[in-house]
C-alpha atoms as a PDB file:
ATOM      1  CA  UNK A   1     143.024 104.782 139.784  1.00  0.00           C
ATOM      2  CA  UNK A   2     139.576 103.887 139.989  1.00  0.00           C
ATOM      3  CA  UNK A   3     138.086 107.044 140.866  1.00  0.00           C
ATOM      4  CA  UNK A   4     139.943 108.171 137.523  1.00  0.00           C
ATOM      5  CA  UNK A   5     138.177 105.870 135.794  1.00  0.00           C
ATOM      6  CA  UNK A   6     135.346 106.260 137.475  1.00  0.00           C
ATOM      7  CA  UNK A   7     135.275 109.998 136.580  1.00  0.00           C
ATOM      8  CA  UNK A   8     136.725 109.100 133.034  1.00  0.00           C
ATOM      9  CA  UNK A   9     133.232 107.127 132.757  1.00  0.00           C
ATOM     10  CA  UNK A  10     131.234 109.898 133.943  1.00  0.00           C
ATOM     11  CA  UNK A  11     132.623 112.261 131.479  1.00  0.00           C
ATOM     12  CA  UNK A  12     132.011 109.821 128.713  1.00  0.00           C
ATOM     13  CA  UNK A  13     128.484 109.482 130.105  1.00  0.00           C
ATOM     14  CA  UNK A  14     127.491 113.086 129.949  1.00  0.00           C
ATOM     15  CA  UNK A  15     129.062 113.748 126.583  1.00  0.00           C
ATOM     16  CA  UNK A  16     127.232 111.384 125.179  1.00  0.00           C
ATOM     17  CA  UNK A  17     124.026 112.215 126.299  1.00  0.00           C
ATOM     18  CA  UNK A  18     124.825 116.137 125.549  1.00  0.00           C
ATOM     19  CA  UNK A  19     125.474 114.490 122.030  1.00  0.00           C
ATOM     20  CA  UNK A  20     121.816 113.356 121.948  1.00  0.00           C
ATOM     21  CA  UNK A  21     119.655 115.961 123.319  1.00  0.00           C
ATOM     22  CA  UNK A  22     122.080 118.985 121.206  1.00  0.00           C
ATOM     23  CA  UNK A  23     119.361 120.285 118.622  1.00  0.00           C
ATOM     24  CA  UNK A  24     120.675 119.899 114.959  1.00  0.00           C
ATOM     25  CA  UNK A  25     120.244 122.147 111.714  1.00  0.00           C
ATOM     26  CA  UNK A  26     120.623 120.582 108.219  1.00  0.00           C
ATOM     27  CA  UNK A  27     120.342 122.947 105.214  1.00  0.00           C
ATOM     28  CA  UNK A  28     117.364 123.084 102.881  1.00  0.00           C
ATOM     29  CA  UNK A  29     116.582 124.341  99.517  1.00  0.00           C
ATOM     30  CA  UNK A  30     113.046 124.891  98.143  1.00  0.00           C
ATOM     31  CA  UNK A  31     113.682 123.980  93.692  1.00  0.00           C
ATOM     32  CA  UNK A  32     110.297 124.472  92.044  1.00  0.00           C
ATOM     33  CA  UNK A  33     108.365 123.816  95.483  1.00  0.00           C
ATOM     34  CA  UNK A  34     110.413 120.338  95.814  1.00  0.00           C
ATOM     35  CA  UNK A  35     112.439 120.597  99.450  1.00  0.00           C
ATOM     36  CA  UNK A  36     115.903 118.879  99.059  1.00  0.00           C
ATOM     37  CA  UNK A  37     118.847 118.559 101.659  1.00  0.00           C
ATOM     38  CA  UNK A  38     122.283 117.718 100.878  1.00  0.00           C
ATOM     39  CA  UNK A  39     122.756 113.603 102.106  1.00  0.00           C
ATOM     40  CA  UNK A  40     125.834 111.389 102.155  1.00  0.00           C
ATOM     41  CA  UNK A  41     125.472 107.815 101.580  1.00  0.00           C
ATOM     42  CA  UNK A  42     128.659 106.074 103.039  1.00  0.00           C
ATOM     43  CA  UNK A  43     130.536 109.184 103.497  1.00  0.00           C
ATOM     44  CA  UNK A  44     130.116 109.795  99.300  1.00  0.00           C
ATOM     45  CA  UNK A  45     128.236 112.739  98.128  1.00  0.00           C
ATOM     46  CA  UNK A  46     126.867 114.923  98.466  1.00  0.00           C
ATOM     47  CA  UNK A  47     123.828 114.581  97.142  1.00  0.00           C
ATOM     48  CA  UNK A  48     120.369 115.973  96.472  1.00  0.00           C
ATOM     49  CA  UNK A  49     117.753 113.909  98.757  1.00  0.00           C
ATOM     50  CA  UNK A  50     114.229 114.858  98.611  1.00  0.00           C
ATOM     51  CA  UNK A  51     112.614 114.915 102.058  1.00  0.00           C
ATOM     52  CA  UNK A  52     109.099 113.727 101.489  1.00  0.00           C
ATOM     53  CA  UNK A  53     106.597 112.706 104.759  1.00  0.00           C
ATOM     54  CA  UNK A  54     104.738 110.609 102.568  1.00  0.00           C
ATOM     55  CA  UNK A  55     107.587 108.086 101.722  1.00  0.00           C
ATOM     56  CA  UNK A  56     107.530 105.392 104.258  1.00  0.00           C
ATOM     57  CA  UNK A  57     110.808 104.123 105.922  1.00  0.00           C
ATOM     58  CA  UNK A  58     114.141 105.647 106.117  1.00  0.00           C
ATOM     59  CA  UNK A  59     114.292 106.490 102.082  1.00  0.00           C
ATOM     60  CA  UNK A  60     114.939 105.727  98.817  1.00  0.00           C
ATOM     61  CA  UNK A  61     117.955 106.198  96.376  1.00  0.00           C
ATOM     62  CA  UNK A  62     117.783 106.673  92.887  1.00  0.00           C
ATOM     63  CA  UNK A  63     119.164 103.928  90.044  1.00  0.00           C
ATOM     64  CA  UNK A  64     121.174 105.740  88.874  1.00  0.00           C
ATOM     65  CA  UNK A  65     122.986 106.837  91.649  1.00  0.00           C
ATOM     66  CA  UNK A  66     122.975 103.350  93.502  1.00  0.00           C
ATOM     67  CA  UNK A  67     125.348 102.712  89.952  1.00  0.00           C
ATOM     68  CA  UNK A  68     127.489 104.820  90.467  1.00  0.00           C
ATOM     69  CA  UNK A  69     128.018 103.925  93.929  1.00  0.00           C
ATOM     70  CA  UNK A  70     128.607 100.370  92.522  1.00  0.00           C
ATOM     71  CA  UNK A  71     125.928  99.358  95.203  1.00  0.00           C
ATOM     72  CA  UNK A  72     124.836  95.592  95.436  1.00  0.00           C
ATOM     73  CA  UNK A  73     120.999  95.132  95.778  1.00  0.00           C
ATOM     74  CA  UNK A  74     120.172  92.987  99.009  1.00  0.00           C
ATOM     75  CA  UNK A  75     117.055  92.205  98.180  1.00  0.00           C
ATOM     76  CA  UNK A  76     113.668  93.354  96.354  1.00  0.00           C
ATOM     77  CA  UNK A  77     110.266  94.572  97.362  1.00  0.00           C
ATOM     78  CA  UNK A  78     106.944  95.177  96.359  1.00  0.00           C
ATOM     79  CA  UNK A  79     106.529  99.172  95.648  1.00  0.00           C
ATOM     80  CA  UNK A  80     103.485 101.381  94.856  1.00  0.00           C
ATOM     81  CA  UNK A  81     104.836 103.526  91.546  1.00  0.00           C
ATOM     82  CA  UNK A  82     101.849 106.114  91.965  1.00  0.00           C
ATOM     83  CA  UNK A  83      99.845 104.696  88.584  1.00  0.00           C
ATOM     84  CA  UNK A  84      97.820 102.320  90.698  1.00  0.00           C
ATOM     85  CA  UNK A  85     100.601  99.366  90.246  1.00  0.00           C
ATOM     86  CA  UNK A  86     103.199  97.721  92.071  1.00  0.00           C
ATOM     87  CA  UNK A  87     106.328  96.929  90.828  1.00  0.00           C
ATOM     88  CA  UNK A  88     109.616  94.931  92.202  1.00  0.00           C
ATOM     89  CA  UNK A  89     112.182  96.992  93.161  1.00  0.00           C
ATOM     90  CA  UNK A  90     115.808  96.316  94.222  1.00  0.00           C
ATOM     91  CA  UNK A  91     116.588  97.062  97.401  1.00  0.00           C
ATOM     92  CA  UNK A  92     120.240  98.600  98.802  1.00  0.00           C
ATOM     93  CA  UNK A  93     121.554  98.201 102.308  1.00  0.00           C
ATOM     94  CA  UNK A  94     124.021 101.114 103.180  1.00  0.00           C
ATOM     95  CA  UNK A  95     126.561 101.379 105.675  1.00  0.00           C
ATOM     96  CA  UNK A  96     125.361 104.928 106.392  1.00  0.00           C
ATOM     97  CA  UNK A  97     123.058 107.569 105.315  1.00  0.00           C
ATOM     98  CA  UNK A  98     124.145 111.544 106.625  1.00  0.00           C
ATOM     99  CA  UNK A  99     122.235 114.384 106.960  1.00  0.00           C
ATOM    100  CA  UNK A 100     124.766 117.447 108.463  1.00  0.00           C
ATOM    101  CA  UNK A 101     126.211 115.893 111.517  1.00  0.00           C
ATOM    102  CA  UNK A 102     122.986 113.005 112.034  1.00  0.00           C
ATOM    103  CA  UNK A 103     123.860 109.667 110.578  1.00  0.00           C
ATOM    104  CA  UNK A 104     121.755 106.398 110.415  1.00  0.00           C
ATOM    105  CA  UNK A 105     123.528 103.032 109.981  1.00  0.00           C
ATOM    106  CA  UNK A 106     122.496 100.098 107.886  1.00  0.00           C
ATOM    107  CA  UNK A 107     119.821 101.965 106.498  1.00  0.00           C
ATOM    108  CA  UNK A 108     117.469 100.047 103.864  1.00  0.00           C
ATOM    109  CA  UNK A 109     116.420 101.966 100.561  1.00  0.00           C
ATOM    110  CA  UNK A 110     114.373 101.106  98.165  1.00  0.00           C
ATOM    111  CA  UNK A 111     115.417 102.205  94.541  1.00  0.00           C
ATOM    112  CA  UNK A 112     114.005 102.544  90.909  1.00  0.00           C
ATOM    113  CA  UNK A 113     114.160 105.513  88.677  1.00  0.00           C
ATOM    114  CA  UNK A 114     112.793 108.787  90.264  1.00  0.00           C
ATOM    115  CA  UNK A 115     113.490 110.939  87.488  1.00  0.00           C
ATOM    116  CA  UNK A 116     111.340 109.304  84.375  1.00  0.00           C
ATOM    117  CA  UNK A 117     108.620 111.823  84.418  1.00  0.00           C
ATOM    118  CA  UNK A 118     110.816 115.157  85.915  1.00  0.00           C
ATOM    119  CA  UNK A 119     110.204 118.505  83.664  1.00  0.00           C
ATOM    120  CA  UNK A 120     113.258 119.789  81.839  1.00  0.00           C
ATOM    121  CA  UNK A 121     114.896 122.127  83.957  1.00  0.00           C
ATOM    122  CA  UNK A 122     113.732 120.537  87.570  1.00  0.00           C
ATOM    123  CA  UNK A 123     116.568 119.354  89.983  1.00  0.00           C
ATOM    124  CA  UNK A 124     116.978 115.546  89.833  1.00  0.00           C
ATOM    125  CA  UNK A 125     116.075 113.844  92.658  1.00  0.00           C
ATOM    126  CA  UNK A 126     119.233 111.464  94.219  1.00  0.00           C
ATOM    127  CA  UNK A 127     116.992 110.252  96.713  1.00  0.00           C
ATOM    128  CA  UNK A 128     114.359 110.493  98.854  1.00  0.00           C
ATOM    129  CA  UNK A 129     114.346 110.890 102.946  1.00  0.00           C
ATOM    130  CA  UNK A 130     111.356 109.215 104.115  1.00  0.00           C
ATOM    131  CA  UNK A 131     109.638 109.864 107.280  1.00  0.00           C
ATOM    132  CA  UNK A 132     111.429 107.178 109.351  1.00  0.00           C
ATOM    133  CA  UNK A 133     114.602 108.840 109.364  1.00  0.00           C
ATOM    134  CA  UNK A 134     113.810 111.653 111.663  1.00  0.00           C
ATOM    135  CA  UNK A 135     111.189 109.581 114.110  1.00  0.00           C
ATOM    136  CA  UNK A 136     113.448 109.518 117.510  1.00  0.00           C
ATOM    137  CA  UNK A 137     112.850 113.294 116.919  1.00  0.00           C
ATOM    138  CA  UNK A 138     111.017 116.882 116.984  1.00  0.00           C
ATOM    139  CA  UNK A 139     111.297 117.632 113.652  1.00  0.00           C
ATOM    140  CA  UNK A 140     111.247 121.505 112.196  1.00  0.00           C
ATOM    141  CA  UNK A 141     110.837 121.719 108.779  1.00  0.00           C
ATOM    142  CA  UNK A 142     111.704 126.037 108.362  1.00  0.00           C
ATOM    143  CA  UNK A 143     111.378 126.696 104.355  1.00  0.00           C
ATOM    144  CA  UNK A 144     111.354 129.898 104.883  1.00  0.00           C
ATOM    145  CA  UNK A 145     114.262 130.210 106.567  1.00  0.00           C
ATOM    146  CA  UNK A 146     115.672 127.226 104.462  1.00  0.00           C
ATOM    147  CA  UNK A 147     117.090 124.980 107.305  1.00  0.00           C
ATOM    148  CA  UNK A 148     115.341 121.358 108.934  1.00  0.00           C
ATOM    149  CA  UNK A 149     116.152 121.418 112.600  1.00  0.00           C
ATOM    150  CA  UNK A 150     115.764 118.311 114.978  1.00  0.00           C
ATOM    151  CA  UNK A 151     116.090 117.826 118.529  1.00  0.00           C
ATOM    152  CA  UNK A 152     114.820 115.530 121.576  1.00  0.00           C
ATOM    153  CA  UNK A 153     112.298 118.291 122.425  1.00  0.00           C
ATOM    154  CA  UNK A 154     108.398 117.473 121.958  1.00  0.00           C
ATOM    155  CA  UNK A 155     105.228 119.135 121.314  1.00  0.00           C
ATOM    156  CA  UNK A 156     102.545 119.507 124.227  1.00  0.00           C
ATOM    157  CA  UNK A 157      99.189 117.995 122.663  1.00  0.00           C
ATOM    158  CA  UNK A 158      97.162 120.862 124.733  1.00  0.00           C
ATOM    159  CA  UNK A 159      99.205 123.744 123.176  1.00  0.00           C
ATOM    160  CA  UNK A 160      97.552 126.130 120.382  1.00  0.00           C
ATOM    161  CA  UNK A 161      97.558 124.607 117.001  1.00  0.00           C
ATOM    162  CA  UNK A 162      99.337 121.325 118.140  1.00  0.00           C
ATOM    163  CA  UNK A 163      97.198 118.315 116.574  1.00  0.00           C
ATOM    164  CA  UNK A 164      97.353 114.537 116.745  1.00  0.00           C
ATOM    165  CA  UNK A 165      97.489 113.018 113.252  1.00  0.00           C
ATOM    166  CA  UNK A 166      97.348 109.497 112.421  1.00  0.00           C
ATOM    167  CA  UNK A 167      98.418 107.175 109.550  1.00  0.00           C
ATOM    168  CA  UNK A 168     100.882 108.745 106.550  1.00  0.00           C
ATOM    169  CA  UNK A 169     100.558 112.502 108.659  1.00  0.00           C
ATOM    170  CA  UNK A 170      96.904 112.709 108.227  1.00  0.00           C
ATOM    171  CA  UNK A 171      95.272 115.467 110.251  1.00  0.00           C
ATOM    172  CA  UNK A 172      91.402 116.584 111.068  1.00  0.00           C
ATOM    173  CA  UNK A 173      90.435 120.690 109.811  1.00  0.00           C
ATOM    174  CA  UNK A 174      87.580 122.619 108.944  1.00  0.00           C
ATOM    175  CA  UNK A 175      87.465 123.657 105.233  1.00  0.00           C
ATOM    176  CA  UNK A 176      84.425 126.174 104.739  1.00  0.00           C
ATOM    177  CA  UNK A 177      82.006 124.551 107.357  1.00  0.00           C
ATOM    178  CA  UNK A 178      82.945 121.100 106.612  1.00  0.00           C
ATOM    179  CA  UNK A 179      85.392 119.285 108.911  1.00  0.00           C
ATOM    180  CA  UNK A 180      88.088 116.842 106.778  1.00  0.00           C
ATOM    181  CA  UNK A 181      90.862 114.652 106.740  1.00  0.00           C
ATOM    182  CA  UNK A 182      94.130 117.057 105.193  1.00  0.00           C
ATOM    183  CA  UNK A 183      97.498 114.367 104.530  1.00  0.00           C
ATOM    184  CA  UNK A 184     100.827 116.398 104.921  1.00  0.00           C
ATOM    185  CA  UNK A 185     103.207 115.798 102.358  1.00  0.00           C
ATOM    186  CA  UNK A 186     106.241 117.718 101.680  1.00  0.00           C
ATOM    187  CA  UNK A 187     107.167 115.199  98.494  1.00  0.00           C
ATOM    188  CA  UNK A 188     104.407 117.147  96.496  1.00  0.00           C
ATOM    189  CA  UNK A 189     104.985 120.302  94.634  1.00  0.00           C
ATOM    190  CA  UNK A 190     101.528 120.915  94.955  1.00  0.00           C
ATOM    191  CA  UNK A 191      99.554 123.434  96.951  1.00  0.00           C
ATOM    192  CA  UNK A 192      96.109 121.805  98.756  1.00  0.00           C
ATOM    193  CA  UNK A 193      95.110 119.073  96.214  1.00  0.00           C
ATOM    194  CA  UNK A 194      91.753 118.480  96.165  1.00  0.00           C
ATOM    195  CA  UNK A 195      89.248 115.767  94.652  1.00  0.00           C
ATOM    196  CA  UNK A 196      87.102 117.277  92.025  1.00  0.00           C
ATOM    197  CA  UNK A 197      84.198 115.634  93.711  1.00  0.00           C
ATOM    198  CA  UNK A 198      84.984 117.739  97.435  1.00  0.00           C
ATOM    199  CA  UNK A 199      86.280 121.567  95.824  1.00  0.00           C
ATOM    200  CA  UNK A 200      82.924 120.958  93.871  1.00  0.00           C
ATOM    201  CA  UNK A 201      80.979 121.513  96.983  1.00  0.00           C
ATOM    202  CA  UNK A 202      83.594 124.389  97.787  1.00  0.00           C
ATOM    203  CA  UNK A 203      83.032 128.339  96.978  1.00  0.00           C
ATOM    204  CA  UNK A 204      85.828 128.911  94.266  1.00  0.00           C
ATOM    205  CA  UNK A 205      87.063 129.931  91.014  1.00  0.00           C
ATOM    206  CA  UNK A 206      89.284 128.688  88.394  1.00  0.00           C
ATOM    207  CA  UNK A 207      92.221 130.450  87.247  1.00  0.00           C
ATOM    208  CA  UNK A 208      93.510 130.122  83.594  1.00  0.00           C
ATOM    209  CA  UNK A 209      96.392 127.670  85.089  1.00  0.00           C
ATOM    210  CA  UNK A 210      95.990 123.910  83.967  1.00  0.00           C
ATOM    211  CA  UNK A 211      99.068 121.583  84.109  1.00  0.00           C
ATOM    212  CA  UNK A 212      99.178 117.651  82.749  1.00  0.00           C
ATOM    213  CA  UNK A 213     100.430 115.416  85.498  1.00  0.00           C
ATOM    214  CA  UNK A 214     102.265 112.505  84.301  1.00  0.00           C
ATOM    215  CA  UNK A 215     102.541 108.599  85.836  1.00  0.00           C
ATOM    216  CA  UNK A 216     104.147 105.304  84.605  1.00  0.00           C
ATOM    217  CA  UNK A 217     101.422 104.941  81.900  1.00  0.00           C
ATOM    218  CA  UNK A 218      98.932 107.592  81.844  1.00  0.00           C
ATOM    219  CA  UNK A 219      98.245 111.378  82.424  1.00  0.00           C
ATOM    220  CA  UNK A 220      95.716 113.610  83.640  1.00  0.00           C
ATOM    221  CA  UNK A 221      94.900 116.943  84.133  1.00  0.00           C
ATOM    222  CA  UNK A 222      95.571 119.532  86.993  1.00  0.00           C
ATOM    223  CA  UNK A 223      93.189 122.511  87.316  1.00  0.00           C
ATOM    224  CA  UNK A 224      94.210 125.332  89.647  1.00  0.00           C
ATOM    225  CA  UNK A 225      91.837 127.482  91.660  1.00  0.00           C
ATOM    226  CA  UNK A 226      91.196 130.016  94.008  1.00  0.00           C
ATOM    227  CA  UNK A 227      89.401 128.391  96.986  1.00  0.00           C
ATOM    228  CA  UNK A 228      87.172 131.238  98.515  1.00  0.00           C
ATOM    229  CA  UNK A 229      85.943 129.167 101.560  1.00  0.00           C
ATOM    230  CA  UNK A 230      88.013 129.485 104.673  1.00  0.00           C
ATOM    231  CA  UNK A 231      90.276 126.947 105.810  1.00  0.00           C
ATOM    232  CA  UNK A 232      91.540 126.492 109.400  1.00  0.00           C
ATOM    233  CA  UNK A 233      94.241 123.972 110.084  1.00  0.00           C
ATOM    234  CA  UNK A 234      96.053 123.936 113.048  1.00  0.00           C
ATOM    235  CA  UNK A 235      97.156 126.996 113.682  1.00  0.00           C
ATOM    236  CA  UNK A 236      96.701 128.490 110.756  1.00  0.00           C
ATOM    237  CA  UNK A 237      93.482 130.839 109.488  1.00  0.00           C
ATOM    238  CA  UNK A 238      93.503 131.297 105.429  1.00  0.00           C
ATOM    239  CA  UNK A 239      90.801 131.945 102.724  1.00  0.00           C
ATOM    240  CA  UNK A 240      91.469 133.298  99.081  1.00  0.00           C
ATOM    241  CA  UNK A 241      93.996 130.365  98.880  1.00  0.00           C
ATOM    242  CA  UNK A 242      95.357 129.079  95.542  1.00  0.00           C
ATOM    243  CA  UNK A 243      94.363 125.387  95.321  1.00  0.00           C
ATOM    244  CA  UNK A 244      94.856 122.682  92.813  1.00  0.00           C
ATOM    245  CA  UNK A 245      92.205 119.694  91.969  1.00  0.00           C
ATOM    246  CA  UNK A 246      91.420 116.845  89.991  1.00  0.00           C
ATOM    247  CA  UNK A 247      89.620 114.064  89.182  1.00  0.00           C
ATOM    248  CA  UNK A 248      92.269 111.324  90.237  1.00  0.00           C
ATOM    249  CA  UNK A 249      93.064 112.690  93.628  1.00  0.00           C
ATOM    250  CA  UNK A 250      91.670 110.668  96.321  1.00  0.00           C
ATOM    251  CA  UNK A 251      92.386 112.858  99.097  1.00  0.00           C
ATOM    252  CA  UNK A 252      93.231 116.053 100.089  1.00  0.00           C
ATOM    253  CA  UNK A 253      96.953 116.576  99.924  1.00  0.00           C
ATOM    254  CA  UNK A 254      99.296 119.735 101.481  1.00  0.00           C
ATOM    255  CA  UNK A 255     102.406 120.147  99.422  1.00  0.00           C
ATOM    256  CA  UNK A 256     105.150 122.245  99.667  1.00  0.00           C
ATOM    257  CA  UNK A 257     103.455 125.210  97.808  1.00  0.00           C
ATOM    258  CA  UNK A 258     101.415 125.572 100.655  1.00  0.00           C
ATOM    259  CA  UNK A 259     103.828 124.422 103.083  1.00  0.00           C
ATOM    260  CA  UNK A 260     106.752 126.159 102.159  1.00  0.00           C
ATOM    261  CA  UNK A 261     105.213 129.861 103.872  1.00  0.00           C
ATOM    262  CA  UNK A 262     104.718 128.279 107.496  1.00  0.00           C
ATOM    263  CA  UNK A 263     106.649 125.684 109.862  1.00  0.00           C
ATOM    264  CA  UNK A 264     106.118 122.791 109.792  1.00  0.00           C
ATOM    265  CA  UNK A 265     106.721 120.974 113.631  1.00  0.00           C
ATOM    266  CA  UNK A 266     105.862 116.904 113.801  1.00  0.00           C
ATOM    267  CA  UNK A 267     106.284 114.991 117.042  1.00  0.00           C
ATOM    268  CA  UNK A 268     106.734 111.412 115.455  1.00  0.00           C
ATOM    269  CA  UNK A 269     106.988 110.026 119.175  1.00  0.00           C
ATOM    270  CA  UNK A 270     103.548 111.473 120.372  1.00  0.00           C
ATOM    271  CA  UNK A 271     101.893 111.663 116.818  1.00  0.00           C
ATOM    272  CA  UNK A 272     101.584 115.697 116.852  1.00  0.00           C
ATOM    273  CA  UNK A 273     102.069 118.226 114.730  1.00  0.00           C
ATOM    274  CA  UNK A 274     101.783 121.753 113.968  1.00  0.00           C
ATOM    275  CA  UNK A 275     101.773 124.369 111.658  1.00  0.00           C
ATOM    276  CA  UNK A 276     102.751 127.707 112.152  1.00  0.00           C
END
């Protein structure tokens, strides 16, 4: 009897642990250069979750669909709303949160209305996935294959093209002859961003392409370029690239119209990433 349970135990053991280290694959879709995965918020859904590095903490859900899930707020915070304010949002505490087979429990998200300033004709965002949610794990963000993969491998800091990145995904490369700070964010639509004042010191030329960009309570204009220096970052070797700046960008941002033609590998554990 007790070696039965004994083995029982065992068997138990190594399932579960096969459990953990079996890589995963949830499904992506790339709508107007915004990446979205399918989620499940207490086994309802499913719905469409933007996954976005440069949201802090597990997510966010959107008002409207925290009312239709009759959620109760469990308490409020202070949030950025990208127009140089913070507001008070409410904030939900859900019994779980599922991507494909990975589920978080009691998972805290932040909510307000994500979809004020969308264009006509752009998905609506449900909800966000914030960087939090995948960091027990080697995340693979594959847009051109359309799949996010995770699993309990890691990155090797003195491989090619693997870099260590600090803060919000912020990583060192060499645009032109000038080394700079690059901040990965798949929650833009964007291409590189720059600051007027940095592409000014940068060999390119403006295309005919000028959008409006719109926040809480003002707007501003987005000029898009060709950017003839050379960039390295990483692993990756580009010139000829087309760029985006303005005078309201702070930093230099990679969105998902850059992102979306490479991998995108981050180590959360080890603070490393790559892109290939």
């Amino acid at each position: 009897m007790l070696k039965h349970s004994l083995r029982l135990a065992f068997f138990v053991l190594v399932n579960h642990v096969c459990a953990q280290e079996t890589p995963g694959r949830v499904a992506a879709t790339i709508a107007n250069n915004d990446l979205f995965v399918k989620a499940y918020v207490n086994d309802k859904g499913p719905f469409n979750f933007l996954v976005d590095t440069g949201a802090s903490g597990m997510g966010r859900i959107d008002e409207r669909v925290a009312h239709a899930l009759g959620l109760i707020a469990s308490d409020s915070a202070r949030n950025y709303d990208g127009s140089g304010k913070f507001n008070t949002v409410p904030v939900f505490t859900v019994s779980s949160l599922r991507l494909g087979n990975l589920t978080e429990h009691n998972v805290v998200l932040l909510s307000r209305n994500y979809n004020s300033h969308r264009k006509e004709g752009r998905m609506l965002i449900d909800g966000i996935i914030g960087r939090e949610f995948f960091q027990e794990y080697l995340l693979t963000i594959d847009a051109t294959r359309g799949e996010i993969t995770y699993s309990k491998d890691s990155l090797n800091g003195g491989d090619n093209g693997v870099v260590h990145y600090q803060r919000g995904f912020e990583i060192s490369a060499v645009v032109g002859d000038t080394s700079c700070l690059l901040h990965i964010d798949t929650g833009s639509t964007l291409s590189l961003h720059f600051p007027k004042t940095v592409i000014d010191r940068l060999s390119h030329t403006d295309t005919k392409n000028k959008s409006i960009a719109r926040r809480a309570n003002s707007e501003y204009f987005i000029q898009e370029a060709i950017l003839h220096s050379p960039i390295s970052v990483s692993s990756v070797n580009a010139k000829d690239l087309l760029v985006d700046y303005s005078e309201q960008a702070r930093f230099i941002n990679v969105g998902m119209r850059f992102l979306k033609n490479y991998k995108l590998i981050i180590d959360q554990k080890r603070q490393l990433l790559k892109i290939e």
